[in-house]
PDB file of N, CA and C in Angstrom:
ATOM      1  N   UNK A   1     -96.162 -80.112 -95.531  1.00  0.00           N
ATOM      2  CA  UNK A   1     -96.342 -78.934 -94.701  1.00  0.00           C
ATOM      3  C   UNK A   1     -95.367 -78.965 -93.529  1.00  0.00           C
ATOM      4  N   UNK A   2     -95.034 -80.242 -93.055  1.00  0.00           N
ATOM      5  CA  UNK A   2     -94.395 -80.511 -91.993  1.00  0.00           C
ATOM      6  C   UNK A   2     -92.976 -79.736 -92.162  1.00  0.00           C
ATOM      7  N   UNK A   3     -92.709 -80.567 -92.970  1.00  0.00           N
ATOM      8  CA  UNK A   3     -91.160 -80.137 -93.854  1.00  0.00           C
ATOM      9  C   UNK A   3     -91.084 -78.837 -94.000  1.00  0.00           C
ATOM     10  N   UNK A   4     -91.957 -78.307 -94.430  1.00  0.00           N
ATOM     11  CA  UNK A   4     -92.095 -76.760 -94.627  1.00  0.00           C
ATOM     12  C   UNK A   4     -91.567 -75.640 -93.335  1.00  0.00           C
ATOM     13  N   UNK A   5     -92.025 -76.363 -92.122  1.00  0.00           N
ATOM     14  CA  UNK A   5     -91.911 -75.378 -91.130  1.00  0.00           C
ATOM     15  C   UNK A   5     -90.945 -75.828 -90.568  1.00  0.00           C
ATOM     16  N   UNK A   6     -90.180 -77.119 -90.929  1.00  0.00           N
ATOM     17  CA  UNK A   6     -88.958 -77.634 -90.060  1.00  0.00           C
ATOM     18  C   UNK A   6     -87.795 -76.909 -90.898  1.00  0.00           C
ATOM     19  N   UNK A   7     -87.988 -76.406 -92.297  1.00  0.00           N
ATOM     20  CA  UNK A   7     -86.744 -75.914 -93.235  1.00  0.00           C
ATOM     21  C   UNK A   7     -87.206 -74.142 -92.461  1.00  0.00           C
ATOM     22  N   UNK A   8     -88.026 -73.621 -92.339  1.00  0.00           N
ATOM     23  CA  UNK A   8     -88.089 -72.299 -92.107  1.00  0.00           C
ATOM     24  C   UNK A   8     -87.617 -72.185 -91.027  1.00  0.00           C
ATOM     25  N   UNK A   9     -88.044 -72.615 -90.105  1.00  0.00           N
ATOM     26  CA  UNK A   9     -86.574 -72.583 -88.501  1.00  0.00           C
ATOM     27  C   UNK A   9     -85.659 -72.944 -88.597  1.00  0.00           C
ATOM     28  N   UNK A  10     -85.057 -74.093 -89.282  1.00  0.00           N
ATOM     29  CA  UNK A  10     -83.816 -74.106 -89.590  1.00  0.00           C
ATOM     30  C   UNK A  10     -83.081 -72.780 -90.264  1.00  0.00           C
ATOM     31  N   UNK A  11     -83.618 -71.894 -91.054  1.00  0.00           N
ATOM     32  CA  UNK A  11     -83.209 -71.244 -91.977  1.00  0.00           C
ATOM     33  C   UNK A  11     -83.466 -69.852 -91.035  1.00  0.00           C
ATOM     34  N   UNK A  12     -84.206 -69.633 -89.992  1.00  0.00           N
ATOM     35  CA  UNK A  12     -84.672 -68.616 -89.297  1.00  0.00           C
ATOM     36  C   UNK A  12     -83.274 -68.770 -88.053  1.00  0.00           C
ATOM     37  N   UNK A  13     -82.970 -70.216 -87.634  1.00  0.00           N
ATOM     38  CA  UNK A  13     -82.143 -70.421 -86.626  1.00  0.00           C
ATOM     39  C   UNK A  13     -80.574 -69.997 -87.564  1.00  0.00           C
ATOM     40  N   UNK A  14     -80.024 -70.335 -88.356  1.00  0.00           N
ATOM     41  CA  UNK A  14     -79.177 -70.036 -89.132  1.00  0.00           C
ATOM     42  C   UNK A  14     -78.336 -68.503 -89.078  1.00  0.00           C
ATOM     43  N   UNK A  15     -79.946 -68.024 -89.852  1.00  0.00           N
ATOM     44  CA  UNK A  15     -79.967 -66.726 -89.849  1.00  0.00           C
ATOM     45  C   UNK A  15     -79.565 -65.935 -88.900  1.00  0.00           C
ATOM     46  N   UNK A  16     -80.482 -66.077 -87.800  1.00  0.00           N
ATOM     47  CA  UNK A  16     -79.735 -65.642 -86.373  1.00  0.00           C
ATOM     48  C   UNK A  16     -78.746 -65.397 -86.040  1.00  0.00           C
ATOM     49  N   UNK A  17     -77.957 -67.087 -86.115  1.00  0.00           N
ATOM     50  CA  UNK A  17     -76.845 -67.430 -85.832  1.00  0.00           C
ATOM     51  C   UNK A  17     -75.577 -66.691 -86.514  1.00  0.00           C
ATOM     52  N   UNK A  18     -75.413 -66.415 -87.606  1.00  0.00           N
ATOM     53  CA  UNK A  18     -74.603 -66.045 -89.013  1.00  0.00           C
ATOM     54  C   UNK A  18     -74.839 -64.132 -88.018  1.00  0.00           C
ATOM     55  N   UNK A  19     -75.859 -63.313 -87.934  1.00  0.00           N
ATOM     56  CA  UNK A  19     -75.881 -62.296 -87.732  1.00  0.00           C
ATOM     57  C   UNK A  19     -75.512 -61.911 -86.307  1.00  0.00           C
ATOM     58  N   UNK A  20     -75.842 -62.906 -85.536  1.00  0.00           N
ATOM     59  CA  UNK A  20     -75.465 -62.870 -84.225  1.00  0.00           C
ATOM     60  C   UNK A  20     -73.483 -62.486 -83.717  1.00  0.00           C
ATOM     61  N   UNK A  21     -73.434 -63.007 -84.750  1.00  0.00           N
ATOM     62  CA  UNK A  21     -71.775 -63.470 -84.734  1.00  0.00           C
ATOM     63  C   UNK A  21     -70.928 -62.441 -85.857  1.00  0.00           C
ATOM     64  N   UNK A  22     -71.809 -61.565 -86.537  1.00  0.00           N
ATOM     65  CA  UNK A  22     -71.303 -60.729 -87.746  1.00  0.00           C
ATOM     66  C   UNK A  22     -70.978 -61.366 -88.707  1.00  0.00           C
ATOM     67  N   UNK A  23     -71.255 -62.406 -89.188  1.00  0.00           N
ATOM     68  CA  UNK A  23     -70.711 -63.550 -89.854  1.00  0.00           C
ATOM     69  C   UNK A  23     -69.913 -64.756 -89.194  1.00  0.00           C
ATOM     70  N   UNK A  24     -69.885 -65.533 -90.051  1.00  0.00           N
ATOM     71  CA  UNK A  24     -69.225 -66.863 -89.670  1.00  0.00           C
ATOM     72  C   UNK A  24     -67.829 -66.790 -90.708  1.00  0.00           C
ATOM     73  N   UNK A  25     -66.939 -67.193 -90.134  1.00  0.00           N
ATOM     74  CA  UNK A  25     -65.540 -67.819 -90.716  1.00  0.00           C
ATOM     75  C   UNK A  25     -64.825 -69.429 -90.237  1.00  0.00           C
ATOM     76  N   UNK A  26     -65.306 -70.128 -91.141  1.00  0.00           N
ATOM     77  CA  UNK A  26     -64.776 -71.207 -91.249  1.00  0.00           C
ATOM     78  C   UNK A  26     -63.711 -71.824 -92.003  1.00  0.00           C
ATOM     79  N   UNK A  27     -62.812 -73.305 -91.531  1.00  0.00           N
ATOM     80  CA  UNK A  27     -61.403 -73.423 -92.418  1.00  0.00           C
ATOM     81  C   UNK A  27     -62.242 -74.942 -93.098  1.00  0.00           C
ATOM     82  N   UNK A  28     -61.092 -74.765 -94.371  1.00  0.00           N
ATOM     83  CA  UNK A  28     -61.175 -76.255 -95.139  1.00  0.00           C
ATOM     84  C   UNK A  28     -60.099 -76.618 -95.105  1.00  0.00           C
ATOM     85  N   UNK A  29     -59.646 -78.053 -95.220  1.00  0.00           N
ATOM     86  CA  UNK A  29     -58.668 -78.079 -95.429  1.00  0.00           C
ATOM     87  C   UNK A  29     -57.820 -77.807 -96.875  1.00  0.00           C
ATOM     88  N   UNK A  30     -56.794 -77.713 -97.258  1.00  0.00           N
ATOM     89  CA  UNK A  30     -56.457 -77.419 -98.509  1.00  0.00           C
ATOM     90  C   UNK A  30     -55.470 -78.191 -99.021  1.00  0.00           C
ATOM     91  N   UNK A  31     -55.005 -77.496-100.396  1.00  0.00           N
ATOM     92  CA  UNK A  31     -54.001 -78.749-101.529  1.00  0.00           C
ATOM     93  C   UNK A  31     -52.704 -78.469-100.315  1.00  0.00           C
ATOM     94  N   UNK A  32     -52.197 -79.717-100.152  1.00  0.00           N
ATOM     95  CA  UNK A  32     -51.070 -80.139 -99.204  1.00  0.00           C
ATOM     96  C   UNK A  32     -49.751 -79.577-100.176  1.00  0.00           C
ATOM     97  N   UNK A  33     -48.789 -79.081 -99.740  1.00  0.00           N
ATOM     98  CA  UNK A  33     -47.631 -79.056-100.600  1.00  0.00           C
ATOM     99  C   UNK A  33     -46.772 -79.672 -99.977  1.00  0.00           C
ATOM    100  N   UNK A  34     -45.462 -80.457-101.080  1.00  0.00           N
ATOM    101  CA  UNK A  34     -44.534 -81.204-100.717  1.00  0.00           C
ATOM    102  C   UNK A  34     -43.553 -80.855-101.485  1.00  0.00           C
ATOM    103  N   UNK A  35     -42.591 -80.894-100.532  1.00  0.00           N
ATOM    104  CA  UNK A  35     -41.368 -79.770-100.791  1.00  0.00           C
ATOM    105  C   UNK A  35     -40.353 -80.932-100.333  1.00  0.00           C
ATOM    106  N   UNK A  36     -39.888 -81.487-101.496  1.00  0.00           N
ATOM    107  CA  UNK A  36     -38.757 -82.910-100.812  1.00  0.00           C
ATOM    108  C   UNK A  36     -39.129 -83.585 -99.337  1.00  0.00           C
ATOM    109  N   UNK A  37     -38.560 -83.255 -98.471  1.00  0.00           N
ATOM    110  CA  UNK A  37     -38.992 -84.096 -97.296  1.00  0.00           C
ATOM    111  C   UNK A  37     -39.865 -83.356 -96.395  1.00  0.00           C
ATOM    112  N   UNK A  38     -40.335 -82.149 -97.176  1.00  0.00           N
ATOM    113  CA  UNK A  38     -40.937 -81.491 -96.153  1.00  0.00           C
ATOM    114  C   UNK A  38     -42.277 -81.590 -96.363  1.00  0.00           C
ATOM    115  N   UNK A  39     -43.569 -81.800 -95.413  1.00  0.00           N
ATOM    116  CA  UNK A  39     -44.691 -81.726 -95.940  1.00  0.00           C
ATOM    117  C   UNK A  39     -45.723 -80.225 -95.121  1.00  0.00           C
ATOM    118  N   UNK A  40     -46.173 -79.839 -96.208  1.00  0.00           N
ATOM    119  CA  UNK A  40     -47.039 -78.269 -95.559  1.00  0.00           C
ATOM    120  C   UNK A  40     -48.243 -79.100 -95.959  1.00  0.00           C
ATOM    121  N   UNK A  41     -49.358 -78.217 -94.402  1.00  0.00           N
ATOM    122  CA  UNK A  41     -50.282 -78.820 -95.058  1.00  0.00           C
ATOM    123  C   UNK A  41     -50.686 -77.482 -94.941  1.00  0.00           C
ATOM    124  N   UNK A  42     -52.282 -76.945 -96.112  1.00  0.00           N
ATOM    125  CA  UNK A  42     -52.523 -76.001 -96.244  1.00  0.00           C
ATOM    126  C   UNK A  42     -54.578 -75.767 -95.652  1.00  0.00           C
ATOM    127  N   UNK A  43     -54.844 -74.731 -95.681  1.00  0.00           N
ATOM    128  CA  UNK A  43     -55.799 -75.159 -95.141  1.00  0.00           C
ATOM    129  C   UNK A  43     -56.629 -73.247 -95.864  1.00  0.00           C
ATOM    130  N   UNK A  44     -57.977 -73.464 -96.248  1.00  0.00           N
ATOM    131  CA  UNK A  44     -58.522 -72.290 -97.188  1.00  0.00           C
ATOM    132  C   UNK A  44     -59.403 -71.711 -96.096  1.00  0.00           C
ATOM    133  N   UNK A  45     -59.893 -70.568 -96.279  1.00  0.00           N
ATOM    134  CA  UNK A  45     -60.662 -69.689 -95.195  1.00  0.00           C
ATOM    135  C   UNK A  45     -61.584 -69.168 -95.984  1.00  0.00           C
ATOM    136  N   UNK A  46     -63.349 -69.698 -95.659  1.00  0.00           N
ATOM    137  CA  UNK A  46     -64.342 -69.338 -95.784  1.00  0.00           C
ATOM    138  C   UNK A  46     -65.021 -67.908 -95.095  1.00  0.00           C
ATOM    139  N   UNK A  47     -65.688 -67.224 -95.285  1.00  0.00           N
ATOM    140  CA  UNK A  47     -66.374 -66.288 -94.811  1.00  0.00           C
ATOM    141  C   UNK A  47     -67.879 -66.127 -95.010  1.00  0.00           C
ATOM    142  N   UNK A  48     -68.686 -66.035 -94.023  1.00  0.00           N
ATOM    143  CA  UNK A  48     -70.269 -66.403 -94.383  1.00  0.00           C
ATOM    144  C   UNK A  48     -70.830 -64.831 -94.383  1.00  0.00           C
ATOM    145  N   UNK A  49     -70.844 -63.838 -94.701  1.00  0.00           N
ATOM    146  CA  UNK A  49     -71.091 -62.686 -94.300  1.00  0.00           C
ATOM    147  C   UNK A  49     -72.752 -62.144 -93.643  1.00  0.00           C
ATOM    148  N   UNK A  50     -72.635 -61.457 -92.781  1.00  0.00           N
ATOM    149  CA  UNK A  50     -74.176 -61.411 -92.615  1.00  0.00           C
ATOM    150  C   UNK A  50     -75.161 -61.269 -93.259  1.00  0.00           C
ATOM    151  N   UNK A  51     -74.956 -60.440 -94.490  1.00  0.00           N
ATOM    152  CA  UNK A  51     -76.119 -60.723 -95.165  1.00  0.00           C
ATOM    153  C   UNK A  51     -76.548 -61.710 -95.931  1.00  0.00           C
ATOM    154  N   UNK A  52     -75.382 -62.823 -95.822  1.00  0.00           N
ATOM    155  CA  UNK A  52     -76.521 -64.185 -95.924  1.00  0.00           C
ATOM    156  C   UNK A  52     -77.496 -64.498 -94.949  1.00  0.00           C
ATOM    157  N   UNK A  53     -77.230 -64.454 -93.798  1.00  0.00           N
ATOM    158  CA  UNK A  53     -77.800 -64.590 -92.709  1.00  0.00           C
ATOM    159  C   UNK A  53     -78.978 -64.107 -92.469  1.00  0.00           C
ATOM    160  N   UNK A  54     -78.884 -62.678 -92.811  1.00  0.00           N
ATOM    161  CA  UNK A  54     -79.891 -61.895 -93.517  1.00  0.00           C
ATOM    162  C   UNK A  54     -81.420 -62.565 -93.620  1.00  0.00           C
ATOM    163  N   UNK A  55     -80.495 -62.536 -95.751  1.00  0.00           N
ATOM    164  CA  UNK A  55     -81.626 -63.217 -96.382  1.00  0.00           C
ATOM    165  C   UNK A  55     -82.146 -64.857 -95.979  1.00  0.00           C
ATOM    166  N   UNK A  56     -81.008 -65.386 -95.017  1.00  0.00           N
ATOM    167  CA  UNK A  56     -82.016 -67.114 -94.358  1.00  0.00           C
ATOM    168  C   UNK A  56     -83.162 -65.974 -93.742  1.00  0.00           C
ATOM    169  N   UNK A  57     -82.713 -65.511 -92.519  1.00  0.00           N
ATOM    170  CA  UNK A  57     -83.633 -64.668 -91.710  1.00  0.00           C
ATOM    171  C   UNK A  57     -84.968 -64.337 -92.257  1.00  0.00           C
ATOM    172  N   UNK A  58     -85.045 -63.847 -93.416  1.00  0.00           N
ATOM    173  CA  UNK A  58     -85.785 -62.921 -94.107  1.00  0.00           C
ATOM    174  C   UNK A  58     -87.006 -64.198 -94.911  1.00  0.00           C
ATOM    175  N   UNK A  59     -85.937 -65.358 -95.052  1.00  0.00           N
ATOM    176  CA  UNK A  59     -86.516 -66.152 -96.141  1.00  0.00           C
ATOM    177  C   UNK A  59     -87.148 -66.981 -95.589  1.00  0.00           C
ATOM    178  N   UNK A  60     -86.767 -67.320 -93.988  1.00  0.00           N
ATOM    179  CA  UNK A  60     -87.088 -68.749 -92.923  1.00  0.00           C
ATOM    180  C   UNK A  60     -88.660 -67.847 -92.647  1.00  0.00           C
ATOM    181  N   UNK A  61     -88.923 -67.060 -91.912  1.00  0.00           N
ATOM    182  CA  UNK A  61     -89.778 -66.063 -91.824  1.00  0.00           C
ATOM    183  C   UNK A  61     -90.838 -66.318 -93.160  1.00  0.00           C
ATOM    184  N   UNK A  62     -90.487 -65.479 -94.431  1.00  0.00           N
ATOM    185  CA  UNK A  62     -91.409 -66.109 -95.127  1.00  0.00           C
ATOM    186  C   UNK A  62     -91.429 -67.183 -95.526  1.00  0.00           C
ATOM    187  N   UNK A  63     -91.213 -68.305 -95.458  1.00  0.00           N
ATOM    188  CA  UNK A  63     -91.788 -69.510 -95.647  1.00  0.00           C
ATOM    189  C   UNK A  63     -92.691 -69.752 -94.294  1.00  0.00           C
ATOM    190  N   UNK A  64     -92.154 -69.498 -93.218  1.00  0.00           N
ATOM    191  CA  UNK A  64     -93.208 -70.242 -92.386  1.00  0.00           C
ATOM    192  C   UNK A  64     -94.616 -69.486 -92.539  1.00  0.00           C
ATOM    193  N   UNK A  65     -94.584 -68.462 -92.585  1.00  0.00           N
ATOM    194  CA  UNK A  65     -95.767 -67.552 -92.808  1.00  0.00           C
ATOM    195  C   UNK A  65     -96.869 -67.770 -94.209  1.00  0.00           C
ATOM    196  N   UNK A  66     -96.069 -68.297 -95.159  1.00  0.00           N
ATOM    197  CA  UNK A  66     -96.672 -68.936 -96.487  1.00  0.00           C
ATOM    198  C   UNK A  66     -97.723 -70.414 -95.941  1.00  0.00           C
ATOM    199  N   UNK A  67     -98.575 -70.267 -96.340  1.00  0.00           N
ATOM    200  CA  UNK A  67     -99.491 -71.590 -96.877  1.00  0.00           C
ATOM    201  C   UNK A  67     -98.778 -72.811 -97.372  1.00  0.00           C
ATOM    202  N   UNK A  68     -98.593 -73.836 -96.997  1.00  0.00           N
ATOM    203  CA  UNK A  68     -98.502 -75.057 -97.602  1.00  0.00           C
ATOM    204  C   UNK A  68     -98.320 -75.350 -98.600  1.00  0.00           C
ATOM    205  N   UNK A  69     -97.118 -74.732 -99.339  1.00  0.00           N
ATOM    206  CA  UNK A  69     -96.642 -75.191-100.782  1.00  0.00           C
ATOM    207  C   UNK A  69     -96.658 -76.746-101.285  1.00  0.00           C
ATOM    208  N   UNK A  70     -96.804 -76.360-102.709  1.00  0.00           N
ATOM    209  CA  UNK A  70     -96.869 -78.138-103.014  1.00  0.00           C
ATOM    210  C   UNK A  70     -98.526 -78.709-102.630  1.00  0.00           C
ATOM    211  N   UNK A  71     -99.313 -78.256-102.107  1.00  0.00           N
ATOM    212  CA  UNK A  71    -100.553 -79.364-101.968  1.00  0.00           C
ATOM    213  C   UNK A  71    -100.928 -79.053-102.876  1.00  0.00           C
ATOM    214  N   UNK A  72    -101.663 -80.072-103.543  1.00  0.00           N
ATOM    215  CA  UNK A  72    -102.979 -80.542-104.706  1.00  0.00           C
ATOM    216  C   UNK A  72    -104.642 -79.861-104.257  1.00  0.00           C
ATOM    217  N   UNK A  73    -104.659 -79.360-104.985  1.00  0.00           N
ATOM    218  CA  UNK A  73    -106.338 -78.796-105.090  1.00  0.00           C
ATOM    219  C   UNK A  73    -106.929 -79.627-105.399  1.00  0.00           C
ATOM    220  N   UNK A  74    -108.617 -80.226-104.180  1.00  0.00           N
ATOM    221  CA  UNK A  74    -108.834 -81.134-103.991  1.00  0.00           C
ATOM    222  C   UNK A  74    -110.088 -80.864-104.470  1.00  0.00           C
TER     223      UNK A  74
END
């Protein structure tokens, strides 16, 4: 149960975050090219769009509001 409400704020804080900002854009680094003595390094561009953010939002929310998934009927 614990776990339960620590993943739904995480996923509620996320959410926020991602919409707050219109999305997130983050870099990776990328395949390096080598060109005789020259070295490029390259680097790829992520985009998180808000409506992921969204659905954390939407999803952190219902989970915390859900009952205690996973327990055994006693």
């Amino acid at each position: 149960m614990f776990t339960q409400k620590v993943v739904a704020v995480v996923l509620i804080a996320v959410g926020v975050v991602v919409l707050a900002y219109s999305g997130i854009v983050f870099r990776t680094p990328g395949k390096p090219l080598d060109l005789g003595p020259v070295h490029i390094a390259t680097t790829r561009r992520h985009f998180i769009p808000p409506v992921a953010g969204a659905v954390a939002l939407v999803g952190g929310i219902v989970l915390l509001l859900l009952p205690g998934i996973g327990r055994r009927a006693s």
